[in-house]
N, C-alpha and C. Protein backbone atom coordinates (compact mmCIF):
# COMPACT_ATOMS: atom_id res chain seq x y z
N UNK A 1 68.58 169.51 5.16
CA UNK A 1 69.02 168.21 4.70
C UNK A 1 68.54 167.09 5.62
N UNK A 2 68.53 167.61 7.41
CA UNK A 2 68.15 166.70 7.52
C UNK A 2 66.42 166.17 7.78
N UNK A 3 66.00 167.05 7.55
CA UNK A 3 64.53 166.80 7.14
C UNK A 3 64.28 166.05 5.94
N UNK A 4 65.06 166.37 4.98
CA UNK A 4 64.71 165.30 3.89
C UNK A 4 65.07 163.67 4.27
N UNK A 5 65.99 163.46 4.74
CA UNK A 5 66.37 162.08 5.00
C UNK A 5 65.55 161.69 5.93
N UNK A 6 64.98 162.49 6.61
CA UNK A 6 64.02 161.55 7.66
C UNK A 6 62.76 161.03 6.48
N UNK A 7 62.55 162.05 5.58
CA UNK A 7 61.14 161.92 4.77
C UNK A 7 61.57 160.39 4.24
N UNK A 8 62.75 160.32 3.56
CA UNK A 8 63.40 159.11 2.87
C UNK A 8 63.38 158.12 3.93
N UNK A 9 63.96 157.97 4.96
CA UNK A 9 63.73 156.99 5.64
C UNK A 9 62.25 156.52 6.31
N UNK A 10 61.37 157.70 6.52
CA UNK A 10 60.08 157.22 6.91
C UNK A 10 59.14 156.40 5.32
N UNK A 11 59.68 156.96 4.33
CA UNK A 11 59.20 156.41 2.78
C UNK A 11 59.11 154.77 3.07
N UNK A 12 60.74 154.82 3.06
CA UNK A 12 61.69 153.17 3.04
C UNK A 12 60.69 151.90 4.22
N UNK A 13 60.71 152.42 5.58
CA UNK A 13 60.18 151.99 6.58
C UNK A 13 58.31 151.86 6.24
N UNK A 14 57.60 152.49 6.03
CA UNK A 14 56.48 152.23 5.29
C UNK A 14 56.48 151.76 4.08
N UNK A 15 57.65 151.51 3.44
CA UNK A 15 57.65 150.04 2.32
C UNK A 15 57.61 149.32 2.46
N UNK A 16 58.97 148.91 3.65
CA UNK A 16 58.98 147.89 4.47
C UNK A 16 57.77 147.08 4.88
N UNK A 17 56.64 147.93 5.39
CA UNK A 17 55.83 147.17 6.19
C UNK A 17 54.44 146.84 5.28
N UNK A 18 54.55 147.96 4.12
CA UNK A 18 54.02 147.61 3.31
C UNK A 18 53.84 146.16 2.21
N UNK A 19 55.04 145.87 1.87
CA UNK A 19 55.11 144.77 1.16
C UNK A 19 54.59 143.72 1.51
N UNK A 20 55.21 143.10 3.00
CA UNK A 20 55.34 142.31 3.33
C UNK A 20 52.96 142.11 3.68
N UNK A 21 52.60 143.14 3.98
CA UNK A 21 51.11 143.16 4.29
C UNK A 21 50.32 142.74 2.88
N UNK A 22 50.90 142.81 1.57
CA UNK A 22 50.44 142.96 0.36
C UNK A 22 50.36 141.63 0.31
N UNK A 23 51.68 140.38 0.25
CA UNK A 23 51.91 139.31 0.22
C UNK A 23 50.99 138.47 1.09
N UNK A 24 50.63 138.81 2.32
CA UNK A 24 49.94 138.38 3.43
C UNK A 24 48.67 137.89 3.16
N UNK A 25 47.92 139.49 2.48
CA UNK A 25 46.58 139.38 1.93
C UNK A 25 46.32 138.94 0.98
N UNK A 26 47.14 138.96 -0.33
CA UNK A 26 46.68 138.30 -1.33
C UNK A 26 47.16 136.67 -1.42
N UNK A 27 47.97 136.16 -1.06
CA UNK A 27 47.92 134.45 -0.96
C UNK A 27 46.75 133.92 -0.50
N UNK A 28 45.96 133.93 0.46
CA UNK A 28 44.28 133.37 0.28
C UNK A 28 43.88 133.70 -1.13
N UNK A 29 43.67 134.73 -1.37
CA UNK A 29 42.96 135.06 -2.95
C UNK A 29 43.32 134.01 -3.80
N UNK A 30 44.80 133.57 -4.03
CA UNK A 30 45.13 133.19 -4.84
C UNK A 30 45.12 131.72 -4.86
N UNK A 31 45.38 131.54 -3.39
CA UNK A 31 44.67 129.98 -2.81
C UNK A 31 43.61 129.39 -3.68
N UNK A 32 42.30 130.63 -3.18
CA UNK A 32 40.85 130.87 -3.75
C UNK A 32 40.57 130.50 -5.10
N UNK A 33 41.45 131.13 -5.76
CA UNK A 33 41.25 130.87 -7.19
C UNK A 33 41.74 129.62 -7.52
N UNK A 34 42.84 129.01 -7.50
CA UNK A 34 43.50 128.12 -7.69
C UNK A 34 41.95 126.94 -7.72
N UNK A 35 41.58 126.88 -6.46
CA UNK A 35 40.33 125.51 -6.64
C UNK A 35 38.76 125.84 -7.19
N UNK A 36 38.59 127.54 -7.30
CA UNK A 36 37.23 127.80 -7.48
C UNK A 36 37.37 126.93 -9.17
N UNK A 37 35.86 126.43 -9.57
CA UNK A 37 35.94 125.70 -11.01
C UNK A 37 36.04 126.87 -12.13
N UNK A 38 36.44 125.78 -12.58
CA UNK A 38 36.50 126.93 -13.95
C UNK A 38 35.41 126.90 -15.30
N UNK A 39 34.85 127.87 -15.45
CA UNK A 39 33.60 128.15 -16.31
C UNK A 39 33.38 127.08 -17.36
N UNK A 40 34.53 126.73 -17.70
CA UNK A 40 34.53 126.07 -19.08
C UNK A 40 34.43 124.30 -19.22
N UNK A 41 34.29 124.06 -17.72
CA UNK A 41 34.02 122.33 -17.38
C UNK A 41 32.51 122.40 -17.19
N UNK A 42 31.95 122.98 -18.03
CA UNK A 42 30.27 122.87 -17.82
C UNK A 42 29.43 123.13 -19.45
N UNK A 43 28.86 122.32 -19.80
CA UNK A 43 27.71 122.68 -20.98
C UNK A 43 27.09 123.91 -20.90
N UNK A 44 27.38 124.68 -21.18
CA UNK A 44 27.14 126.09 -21.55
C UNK A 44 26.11 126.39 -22.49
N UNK A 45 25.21 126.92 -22.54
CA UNK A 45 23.96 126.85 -23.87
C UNK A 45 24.29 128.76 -24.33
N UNK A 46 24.86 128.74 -25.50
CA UNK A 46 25.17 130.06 -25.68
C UNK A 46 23.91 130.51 -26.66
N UNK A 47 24.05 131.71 -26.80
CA UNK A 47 22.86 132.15 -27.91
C UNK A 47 23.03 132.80 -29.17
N UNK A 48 21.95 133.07 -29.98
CA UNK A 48 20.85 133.00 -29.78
C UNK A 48 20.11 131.19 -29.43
N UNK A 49 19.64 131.14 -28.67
CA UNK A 49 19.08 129.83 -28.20
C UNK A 49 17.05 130.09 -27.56
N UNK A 50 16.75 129.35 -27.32
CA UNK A 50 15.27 128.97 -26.74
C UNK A 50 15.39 127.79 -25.90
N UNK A 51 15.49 128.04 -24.19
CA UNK A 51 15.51 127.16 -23.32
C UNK A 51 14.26 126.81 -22.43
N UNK A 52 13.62 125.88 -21.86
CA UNK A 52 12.87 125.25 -21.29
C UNK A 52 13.15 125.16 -19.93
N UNK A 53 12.93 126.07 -18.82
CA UNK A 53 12.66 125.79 -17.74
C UNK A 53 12.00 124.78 -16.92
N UNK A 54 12.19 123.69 -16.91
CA UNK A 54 11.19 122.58 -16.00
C UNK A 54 9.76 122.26 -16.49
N UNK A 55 9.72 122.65 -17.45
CA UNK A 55 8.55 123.27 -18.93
C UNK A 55 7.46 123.88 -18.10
N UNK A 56 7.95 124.67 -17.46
CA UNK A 56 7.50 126.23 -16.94
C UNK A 56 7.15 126.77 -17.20
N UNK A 57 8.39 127.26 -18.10
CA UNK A 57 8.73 128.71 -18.91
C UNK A 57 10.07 128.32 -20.00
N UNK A 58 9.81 129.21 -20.69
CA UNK A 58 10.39 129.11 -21.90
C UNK A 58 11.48 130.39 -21.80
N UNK A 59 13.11 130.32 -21.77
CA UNK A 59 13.54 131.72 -21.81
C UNK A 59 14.31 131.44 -23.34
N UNK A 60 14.43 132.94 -23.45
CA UNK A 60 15.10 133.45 -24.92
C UNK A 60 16.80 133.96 -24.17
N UNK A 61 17.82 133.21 -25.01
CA UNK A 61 18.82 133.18 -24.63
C UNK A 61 19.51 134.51 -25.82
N UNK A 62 19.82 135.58 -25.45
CA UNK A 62 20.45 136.23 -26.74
C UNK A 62 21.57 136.11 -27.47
N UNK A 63 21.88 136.38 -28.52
CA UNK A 63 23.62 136.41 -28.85
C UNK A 63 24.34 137.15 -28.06
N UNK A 64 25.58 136.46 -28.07
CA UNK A 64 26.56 136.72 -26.84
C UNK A 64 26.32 136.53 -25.58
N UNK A 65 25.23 135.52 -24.97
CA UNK A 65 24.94 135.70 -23.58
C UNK A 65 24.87 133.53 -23.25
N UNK A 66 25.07 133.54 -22.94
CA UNK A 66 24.80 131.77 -22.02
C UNK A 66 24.10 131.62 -21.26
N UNK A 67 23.36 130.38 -20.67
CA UNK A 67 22.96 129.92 -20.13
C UNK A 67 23.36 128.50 -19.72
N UNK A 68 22.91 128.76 -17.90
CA UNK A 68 23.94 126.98 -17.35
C UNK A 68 22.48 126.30 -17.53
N UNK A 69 22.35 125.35 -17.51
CA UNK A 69 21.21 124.35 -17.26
C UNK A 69 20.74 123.75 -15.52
N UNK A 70 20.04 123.26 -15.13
CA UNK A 70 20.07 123.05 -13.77
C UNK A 70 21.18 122.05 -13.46
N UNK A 71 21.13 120.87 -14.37
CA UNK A 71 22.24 119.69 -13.93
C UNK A 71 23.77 120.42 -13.81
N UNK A 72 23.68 121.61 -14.94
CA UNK A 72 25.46 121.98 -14.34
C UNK A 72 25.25 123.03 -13.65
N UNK A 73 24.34 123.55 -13.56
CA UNK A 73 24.19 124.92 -12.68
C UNK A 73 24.70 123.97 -10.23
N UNK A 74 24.23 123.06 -10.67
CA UNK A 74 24.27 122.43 -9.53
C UNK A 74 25.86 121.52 -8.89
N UNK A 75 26.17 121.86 -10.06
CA UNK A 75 27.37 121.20 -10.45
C UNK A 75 28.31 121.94 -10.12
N UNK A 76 27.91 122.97 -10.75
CA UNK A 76 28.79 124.38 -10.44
C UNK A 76 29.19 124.76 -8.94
N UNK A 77 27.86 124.51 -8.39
CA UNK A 77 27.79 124.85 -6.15
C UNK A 77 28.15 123.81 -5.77
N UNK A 78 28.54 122.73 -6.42
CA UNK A 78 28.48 121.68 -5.02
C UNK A 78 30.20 121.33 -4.88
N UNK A 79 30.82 122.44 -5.72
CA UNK A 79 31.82 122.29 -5.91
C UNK A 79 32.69 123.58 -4.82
């Protein structure tokens, strides 16, 4: 019996120290997210589309896929 209660109390005591480490690490993350931008404040070119690189190159945008442009692509980092 009393081997089991030690198991129970060593459980309890590594919860203990557990929780409180969980809370610790993830508040930056959530910091993080809170200001990173969000996808959807930018002109998005979805497809099927045909885009113009700097008239470079020409890319083929497929269905279901997007493309940022340079003006929001820049928009996107400086943020």
């Amino acid at each position: 019996m009393k081997n089991r209660n030690q198991g129970f109390i060593t459980f309890l005591l590594a919860l203990l120290l557990i929780i409180p480490l969980t809370h610790l690490f993830a508040s930056p993350i959530f910091a993080a997210s809170e200001t990173s931008p969000s996808p959807y404040e930018y002109d998005w070119i979805d497809g099927p589309a045909s885009v113009s690189l700097d008239n470079k190159a020409t890319l083929q945008i497929f269905k279901d896929h997007s493309f940022l442009d340079k003006a929001n692509t820049q928009a996107f980092y400086a943020k």
